[in-house]
C-alpha atoms as a PDB file:
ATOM      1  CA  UNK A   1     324.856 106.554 158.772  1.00  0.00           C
ATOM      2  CA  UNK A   2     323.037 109.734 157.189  1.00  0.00           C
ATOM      3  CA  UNK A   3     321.761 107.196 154.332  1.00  0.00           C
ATOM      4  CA  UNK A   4     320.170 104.876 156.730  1.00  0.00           C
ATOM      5  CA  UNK A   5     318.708 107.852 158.746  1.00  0.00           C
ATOM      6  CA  UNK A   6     317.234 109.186 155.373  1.00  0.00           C
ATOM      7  CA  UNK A   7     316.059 105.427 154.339  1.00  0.00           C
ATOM      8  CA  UNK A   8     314.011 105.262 157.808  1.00  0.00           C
ATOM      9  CA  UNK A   9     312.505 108.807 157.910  1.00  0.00           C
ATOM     10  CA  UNK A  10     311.102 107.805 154.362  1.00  0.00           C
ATOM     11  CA  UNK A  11     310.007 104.634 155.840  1.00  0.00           C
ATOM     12  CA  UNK A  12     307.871 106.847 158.670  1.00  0.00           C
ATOM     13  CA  UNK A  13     306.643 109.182 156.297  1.00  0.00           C
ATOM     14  CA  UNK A  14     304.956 106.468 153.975  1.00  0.00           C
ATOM     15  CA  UNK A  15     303.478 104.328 157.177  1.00  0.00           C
ATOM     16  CA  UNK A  16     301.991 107.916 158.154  1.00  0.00           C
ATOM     17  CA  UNK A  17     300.728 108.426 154.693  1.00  0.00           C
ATOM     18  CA  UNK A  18     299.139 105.075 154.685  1.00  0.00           C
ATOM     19  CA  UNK A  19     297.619 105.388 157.522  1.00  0.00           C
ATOM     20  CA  UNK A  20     295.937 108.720 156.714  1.00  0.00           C
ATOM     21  CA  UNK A  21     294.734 107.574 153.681  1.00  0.00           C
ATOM     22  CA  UNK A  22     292.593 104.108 155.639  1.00  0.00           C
ATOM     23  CA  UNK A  23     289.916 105.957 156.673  1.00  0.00           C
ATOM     24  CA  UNK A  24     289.170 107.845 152.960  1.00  0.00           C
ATOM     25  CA  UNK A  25     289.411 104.223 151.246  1.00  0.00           C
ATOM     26  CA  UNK A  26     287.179 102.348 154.130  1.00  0.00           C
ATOM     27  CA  UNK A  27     284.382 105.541 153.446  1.00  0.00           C
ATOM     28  CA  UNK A  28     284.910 104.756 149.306  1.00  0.00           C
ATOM     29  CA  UNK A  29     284.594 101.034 149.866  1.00  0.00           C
ATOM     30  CA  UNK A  30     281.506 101.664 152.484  1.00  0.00           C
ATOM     31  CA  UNK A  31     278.282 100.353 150.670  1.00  0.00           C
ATOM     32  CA  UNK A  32     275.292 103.144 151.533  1.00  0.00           C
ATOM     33  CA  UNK A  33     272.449 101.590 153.615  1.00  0.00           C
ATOM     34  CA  UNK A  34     268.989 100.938 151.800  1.00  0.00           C
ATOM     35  CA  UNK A  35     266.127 103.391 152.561  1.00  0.00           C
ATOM     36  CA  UNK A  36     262.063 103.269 152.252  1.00  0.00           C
ATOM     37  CA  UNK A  37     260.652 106.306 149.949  1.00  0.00           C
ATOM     38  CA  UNK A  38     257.031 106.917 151.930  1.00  0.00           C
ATOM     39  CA  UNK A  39     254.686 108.920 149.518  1.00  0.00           C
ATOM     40  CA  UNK A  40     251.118 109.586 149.434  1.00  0.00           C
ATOM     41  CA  UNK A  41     248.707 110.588 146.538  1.00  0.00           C
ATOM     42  CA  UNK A  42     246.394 114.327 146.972  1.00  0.00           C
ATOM     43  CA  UNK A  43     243.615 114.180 144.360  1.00  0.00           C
ATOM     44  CA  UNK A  44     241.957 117.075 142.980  1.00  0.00           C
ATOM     45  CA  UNK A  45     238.478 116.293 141.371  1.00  0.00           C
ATOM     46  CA  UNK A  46     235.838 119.005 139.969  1.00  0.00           C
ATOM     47  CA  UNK A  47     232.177 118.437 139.417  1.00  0.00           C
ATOM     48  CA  UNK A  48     230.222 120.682 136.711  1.00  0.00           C
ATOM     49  CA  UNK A  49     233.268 121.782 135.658  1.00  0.00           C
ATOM     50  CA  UNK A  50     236.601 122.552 135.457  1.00  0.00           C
ATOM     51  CA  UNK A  51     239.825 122.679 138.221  1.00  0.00           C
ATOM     52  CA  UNK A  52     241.569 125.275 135.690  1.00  0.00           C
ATOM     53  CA  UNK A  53     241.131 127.101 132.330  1.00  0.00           C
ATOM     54  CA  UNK A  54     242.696 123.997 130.607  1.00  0.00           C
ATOM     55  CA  UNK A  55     240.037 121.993 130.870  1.00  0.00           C
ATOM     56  CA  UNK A  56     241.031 119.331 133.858  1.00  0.00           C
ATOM     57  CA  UNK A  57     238.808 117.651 135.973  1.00  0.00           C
ATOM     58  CA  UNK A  58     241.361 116.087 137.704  1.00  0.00           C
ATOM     59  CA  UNK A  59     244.929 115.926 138.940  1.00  0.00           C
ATOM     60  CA  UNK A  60     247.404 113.971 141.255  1.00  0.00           C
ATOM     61  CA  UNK A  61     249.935 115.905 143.619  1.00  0.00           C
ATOM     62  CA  UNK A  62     252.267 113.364 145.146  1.00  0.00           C
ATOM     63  CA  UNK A  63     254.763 114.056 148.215  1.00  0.00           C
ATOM     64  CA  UNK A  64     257.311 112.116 149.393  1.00  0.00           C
ATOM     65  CA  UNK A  65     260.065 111.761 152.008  1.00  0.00           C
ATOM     66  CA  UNK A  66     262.154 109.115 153.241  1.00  0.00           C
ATOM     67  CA  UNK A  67     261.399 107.059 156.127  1.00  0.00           C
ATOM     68  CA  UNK A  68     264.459 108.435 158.240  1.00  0.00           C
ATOM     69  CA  UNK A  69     263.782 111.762 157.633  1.00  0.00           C
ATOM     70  CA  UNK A  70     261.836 113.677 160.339  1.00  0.00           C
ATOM     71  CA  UNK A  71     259.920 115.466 157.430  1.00  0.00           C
ATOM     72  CA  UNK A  72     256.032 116.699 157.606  1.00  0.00           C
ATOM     73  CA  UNK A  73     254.407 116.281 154.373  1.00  0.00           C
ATOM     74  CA  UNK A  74     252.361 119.554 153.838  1.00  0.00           C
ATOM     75  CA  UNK A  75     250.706 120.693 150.251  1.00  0.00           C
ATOM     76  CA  UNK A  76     252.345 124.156 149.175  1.00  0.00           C
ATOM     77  CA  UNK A  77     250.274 126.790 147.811  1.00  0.00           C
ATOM     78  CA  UNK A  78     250.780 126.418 143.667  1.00  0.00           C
ATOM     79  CA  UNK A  79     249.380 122.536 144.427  1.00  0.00           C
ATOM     80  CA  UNK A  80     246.492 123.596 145.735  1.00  0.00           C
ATOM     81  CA  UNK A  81     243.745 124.375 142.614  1.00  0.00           C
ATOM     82  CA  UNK A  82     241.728 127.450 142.577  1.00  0.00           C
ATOM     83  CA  UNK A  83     238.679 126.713 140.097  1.00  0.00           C
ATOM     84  CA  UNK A  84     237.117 128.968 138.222  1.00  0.00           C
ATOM     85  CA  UNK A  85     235.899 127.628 135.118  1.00  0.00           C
ATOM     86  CA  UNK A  86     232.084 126.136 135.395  1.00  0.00           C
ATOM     87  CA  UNK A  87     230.147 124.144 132.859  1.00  0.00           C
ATOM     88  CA  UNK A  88     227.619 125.899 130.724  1.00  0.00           C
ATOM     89  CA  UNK A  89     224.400 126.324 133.171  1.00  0.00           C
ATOM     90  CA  UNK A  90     226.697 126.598 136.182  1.00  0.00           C
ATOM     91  CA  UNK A  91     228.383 129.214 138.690  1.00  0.00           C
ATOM     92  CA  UNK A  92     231.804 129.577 139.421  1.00  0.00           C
ATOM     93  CA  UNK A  93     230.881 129.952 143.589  1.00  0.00           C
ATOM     94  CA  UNK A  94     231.464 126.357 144.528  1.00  0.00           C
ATOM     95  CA  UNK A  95     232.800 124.974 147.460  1.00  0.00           C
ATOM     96  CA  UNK A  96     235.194 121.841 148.283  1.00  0.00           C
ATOM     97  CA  UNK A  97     233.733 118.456 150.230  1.00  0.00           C
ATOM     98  CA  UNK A  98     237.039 119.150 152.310  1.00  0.00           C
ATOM     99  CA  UNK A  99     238.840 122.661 152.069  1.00  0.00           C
ATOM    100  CA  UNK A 100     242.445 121.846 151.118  1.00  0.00           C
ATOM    101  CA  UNK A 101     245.304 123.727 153.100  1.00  0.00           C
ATOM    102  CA  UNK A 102     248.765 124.380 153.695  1.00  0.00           C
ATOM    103  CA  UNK A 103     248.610 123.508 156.816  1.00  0.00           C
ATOM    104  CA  UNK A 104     247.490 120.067 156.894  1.00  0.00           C
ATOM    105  CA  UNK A 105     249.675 117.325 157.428  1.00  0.00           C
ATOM    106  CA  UNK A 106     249.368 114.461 154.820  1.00  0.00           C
ATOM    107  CA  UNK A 107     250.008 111.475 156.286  1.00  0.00           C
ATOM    108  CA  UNK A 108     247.619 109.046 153.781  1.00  0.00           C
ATOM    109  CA  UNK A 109     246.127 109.054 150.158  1.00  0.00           C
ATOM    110  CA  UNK A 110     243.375 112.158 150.037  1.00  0.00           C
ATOM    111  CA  UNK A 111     240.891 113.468 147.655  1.00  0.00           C
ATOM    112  CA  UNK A 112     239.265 116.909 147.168  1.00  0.00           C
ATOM    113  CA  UNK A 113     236.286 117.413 145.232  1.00  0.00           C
ATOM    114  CA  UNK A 114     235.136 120.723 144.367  1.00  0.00           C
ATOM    115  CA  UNK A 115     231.092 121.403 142.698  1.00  0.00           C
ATOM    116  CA  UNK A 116     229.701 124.049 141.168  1.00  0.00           C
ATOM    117  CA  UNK A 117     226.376 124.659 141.478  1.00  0.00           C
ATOM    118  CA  UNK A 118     223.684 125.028 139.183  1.00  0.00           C
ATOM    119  CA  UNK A 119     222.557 128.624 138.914  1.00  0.00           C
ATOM    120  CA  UNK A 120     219.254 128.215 138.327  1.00  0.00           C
ATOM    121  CA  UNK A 121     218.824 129.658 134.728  1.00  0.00           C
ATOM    122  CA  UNK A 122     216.956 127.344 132.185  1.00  0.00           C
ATOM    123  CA  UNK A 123     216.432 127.323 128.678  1.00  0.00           C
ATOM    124  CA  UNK A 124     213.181 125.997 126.335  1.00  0.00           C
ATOM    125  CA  UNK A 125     211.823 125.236 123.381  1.00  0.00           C
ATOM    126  CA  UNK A 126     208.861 127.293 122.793  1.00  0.00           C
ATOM    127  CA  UNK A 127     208.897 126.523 118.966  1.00  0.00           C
ATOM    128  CA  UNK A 128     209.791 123.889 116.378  1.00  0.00           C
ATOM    129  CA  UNK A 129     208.612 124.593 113.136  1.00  0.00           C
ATOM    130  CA  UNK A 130     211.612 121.825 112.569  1.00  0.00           C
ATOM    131  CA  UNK A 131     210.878 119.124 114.606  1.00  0.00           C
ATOM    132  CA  UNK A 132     210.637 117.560 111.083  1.00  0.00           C
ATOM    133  CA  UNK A 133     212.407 117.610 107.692  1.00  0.00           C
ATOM    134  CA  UNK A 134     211.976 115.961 104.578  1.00  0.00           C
ATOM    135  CA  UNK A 135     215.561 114.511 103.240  1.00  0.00           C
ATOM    136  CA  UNK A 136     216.488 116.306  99.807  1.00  0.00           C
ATOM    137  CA  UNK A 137     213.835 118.979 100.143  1.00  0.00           C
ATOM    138  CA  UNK A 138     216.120 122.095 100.461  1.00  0.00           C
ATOM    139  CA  UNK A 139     213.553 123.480 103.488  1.00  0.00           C
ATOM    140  CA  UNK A 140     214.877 125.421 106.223  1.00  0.00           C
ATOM    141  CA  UNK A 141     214.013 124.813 109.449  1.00  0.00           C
ATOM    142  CA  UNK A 142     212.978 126.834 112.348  1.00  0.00           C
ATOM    143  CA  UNK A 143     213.487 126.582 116.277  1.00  0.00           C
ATOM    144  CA  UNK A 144     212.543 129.087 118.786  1.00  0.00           C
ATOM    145  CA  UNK A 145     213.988 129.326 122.321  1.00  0.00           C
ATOM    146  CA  UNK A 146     213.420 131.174 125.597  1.00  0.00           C
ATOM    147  CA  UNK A 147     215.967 131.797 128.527  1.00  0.00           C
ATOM    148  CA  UNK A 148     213.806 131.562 132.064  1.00  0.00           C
ATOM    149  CA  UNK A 149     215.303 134.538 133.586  1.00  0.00           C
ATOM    150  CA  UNK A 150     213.035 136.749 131.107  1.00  0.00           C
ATOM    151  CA  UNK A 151     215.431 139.306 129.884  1.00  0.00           C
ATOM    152  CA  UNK A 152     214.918 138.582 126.381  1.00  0.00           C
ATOM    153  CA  UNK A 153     218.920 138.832 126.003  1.00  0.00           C
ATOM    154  CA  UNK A 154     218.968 134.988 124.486  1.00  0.00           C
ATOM    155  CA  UNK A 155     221.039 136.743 121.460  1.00  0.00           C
ATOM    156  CA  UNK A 156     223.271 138.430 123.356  1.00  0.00           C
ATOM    157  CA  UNK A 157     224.123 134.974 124.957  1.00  0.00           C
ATOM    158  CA  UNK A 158     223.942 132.974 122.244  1.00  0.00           C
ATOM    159  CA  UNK A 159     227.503 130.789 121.603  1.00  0.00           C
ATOM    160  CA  UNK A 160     226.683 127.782 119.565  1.00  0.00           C
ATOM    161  CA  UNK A 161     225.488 124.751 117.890  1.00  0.00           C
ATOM    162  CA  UNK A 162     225.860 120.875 118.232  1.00  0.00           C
ATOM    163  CA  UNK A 163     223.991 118.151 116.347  1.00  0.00           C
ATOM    164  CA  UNK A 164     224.855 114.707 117.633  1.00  0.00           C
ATOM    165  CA  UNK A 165     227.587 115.972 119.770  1.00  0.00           C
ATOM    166  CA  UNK A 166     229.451 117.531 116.729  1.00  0.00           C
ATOM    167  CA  UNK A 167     229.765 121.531 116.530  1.00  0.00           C
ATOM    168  CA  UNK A 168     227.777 122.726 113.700  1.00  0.00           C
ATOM    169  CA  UNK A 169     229.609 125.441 111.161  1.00  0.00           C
ATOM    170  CA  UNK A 170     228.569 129.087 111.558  1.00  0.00           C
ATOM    171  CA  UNK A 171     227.599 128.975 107.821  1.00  0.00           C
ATOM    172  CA  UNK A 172     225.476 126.598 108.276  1.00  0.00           C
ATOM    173  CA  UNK A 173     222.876 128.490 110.363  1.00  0.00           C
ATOM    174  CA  UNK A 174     221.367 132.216 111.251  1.00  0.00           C
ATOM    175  CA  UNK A 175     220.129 133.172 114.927  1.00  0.00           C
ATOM    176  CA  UNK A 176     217.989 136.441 115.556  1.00  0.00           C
ATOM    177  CA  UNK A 177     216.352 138.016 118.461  1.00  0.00           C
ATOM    178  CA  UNK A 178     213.142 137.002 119.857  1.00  0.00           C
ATOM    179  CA  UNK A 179     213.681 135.456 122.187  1.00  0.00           C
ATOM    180  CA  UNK A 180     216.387 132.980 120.035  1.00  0.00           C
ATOM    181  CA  UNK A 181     215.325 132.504 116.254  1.00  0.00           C
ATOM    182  CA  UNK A 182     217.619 129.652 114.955  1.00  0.00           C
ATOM    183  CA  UNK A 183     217.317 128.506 111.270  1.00  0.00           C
ATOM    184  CA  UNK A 184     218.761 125.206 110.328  1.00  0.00           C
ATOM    185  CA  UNK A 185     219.890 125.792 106.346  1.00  0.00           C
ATOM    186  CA  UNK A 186     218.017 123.150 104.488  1.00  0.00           C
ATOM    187  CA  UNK A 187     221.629 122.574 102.584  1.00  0.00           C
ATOM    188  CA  UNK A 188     222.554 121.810 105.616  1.00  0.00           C
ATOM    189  CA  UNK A 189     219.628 119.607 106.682  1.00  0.00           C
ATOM    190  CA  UNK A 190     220.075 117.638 103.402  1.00  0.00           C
ATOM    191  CA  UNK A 191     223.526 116.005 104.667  1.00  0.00           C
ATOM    192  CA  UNK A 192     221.554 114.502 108.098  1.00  0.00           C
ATOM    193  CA  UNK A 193     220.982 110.620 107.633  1.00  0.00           C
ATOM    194  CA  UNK A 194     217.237 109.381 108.007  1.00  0.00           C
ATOM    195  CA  UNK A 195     216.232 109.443 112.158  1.00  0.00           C
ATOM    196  CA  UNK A 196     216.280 111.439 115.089  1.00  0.00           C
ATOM    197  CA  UNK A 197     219.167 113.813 115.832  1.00  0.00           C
ATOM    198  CA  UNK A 198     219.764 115.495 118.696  1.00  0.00           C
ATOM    199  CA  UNK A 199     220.414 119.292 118.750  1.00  0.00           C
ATOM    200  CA  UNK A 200     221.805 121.675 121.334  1.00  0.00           C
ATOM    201  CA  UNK A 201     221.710 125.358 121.592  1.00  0.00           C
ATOM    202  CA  UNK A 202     224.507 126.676 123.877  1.00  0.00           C
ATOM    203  CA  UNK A 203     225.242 129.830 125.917  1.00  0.00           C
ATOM    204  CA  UNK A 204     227.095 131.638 127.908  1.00  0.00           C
ATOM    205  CA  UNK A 205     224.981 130.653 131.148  1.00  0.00           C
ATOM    206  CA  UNK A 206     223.250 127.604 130.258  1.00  0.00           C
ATOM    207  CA  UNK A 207     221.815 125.245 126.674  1.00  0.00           C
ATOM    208  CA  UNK A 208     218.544 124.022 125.123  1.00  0.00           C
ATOM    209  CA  UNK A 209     217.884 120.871 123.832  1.00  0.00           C
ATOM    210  CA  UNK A 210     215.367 119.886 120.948  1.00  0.00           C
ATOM    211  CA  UNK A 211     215.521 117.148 118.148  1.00  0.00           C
ATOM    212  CA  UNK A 212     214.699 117.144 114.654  1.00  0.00           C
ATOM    213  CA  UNK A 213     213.724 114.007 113.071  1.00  0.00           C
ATOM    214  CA  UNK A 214     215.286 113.363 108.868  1.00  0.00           C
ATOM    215  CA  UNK A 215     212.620 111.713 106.903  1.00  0.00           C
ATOM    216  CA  UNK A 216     212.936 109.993 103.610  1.00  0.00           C
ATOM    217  CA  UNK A 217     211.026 111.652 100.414  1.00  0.00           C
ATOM    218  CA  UNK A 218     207.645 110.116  99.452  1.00  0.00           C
ATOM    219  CA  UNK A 219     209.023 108.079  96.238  1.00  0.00           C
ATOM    220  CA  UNK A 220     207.647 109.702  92.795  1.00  0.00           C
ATOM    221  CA  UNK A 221     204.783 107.841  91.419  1.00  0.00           C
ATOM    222  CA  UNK A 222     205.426 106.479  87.590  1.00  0.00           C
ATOM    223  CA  UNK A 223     202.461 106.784  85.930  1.00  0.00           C
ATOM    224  CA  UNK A 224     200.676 103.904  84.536  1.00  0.00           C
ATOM    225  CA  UNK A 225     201.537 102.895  80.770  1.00  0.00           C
ATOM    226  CA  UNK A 226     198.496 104.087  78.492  1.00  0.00           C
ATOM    227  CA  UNK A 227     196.823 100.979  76.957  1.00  0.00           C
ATOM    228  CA  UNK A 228     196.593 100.660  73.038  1.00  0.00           C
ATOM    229  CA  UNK A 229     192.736 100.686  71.954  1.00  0.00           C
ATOM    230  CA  UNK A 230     191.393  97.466  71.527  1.00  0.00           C
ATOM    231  CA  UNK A 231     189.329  96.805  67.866  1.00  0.00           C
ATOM    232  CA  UNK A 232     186.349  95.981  68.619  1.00  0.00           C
ATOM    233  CA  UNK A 233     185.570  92.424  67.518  1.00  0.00           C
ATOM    234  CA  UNK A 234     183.884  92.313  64.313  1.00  0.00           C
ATOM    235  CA  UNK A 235     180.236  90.785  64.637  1.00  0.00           C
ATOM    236  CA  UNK A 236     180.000  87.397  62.248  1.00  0.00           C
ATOM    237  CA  UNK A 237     176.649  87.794  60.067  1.00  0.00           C
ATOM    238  CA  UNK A 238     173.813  86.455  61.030  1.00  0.00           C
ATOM    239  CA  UNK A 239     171.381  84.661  58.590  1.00  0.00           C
ATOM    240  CA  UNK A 240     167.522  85.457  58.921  1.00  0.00           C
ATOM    241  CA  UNK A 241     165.500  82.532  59.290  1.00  0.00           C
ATOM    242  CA  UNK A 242     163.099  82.672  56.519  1.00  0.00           C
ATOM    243  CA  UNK A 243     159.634  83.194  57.073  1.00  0.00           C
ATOM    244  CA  UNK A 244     156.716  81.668  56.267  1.00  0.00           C
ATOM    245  CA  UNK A 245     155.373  84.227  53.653  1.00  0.00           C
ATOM    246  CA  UNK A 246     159.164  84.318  52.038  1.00  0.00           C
ATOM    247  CA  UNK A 247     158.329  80.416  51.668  1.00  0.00           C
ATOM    248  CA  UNK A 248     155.139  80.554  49.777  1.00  0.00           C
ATOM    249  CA  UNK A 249     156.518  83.067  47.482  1.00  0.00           C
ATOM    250  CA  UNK A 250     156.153  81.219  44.254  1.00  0.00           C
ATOM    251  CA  UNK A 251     153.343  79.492  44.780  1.00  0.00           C
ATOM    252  CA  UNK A 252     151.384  82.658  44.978  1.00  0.00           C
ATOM    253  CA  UNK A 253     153.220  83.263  41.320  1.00  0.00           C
ATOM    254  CA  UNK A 254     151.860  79.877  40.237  1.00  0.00           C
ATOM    255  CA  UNK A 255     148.249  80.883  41.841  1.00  0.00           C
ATOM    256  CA  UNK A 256     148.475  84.534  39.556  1.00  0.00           C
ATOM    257  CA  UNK A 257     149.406  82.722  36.367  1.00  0.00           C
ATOM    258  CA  UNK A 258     146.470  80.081  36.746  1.00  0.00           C
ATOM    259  CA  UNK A 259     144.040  82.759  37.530  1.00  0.00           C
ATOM    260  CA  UNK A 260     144.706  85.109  34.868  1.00  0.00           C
ATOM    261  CA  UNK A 261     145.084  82.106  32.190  1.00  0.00           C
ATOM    262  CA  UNK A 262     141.431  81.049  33.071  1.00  0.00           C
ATOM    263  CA  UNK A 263     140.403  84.195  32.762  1.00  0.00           C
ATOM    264  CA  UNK A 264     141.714  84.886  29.662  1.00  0.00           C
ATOM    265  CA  UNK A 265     140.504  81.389  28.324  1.00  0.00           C
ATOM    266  CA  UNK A 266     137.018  82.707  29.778  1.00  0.00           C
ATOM    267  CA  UNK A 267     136.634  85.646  27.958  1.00  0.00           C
ATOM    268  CA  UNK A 268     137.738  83.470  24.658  1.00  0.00           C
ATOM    269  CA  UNK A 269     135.089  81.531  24.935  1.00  0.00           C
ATOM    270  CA  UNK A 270     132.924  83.877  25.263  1.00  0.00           C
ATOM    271  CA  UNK A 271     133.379  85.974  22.753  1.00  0.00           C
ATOM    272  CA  UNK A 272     133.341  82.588  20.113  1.00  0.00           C
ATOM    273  CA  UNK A 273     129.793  81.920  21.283  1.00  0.00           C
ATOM    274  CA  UNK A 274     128.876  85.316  19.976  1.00  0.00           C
END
């Protein structure tokens, strides 16, 4: 009798452990229910320059919830830009198309733009001994430039050099005061292909522009090979026609001999008859 007793209180205690156990094995067996991820893109653009001191122009917050969530999407403050890093010629007091806050609900795609202005500060060209150079001929050459603002501090300011986009070596030029001497090495000049290149003068509050133009060396004459005299032709003898006089020559002779024979025949005679 105590057997069966034990045999059916074991029997109870494993339905009652079964049955406990049902509702942990429906929740493992349960399949979760699919959900919709809602997000929305916040743009940050920049115009004359830059959104940070690493350069960007542009970047892409994105915030999300899920569709069953009763969830605001707001941008925090470390998403929000604050730019302070204008192109050369620019200031750094610019203002946003649309101010972007923390307190603005997102609820589609947005884009901020922020653009520095131009502060008003221009440079020129006043001189260009440079404007052209002769390919191989070791010349230096000269620019002059003059900051608008009058302060003569164009030295002071100065930051670099670019020819055809490309950042010229340091070695490779001098700058002086008044208002900005620059001198192109003629080493350096030597190196430029034949055309027009374009140089720029930056800094720290604006750049000048001015081109130089590479021309080819005037080719080296080769002189003319020296002729070898010519003899002059040798004239062929000429024969002189003969002349009347020339012609009647011997009878003249004939003529003498006559004359002085009678004569002498004369005188003969005459000299018998004595």
């Amino acid at each position: 009798m105590k057997g069966w007793r034990k045999k059916l209180l074991g029997f109870l205690l494993c339905v009652a452990l079964v049955i406990g156990l049902v509702p942990e094995w429906e929740n493992s067996l349960a399949v979760d229910e699919p959900f919709i991820i809602i997000s929305y893109n916040v743009t940050f653009k920049s115009v004359n320059g830059a959104l940070d001191n690493q350069g960007k122009t542009q970047y892409t917050v994105v915030l999300s919830r899920r569709e069953d969530e009763d969830l605001l999407l707001t941008l925090s403050e470390k998403d929000i830009p604050k730019p302070e890093n204008p192109d050369l010629g620019y200031k750094k007091d610019g203002s946003w198309d649309v101010v972007p806050t923390t307190e603005r609900v997102i609820s589609r795609d947005m884009v901020y733009t922020y653009t520095y202005p131009a502060n008003g500060i221009t440079y020129d060209e006043t001189d260009a001994q440079g404007a052209e150079h002769v390919s191989g001929s070791g010349e230096d050459a000269v620019f002059t430039f003059k900051c608008s603002d009058g302060q003569s501090t164009e030295n002071e300011k100065f930051r670099s050099v670019t020819m055809d986009g490309e950042l010229v070596s340091e070695e490779n030029y001098t700058h002086k005061k008044g208002s900005l001497i620059l001198t192109l090495k003629g080493a350096y000049l030597d190196t430029l292909s034949e055309g027009e290149h374009k140089l720029k003068v930056n800094f720290t509050d604006g750049s000048a522009a001015a081109t130089i133009q590479m021309k080819a060396a005037a080719p080296t004459p080769t002189p003319a090979p020296t002729a070898a005299p010519t003899a002059a032709p040798t004239a062929a003898p000429t024969s002189v026609p003969k002349t009347g006089d020339e012609a009647a020559f011997p009878l003249w002779v004939v003529l003498l001999i006559v004359g002085l024979a009678g004569l002498g025949f004369f005188f003969v005679k005459k000299s018998k008859g004595k």
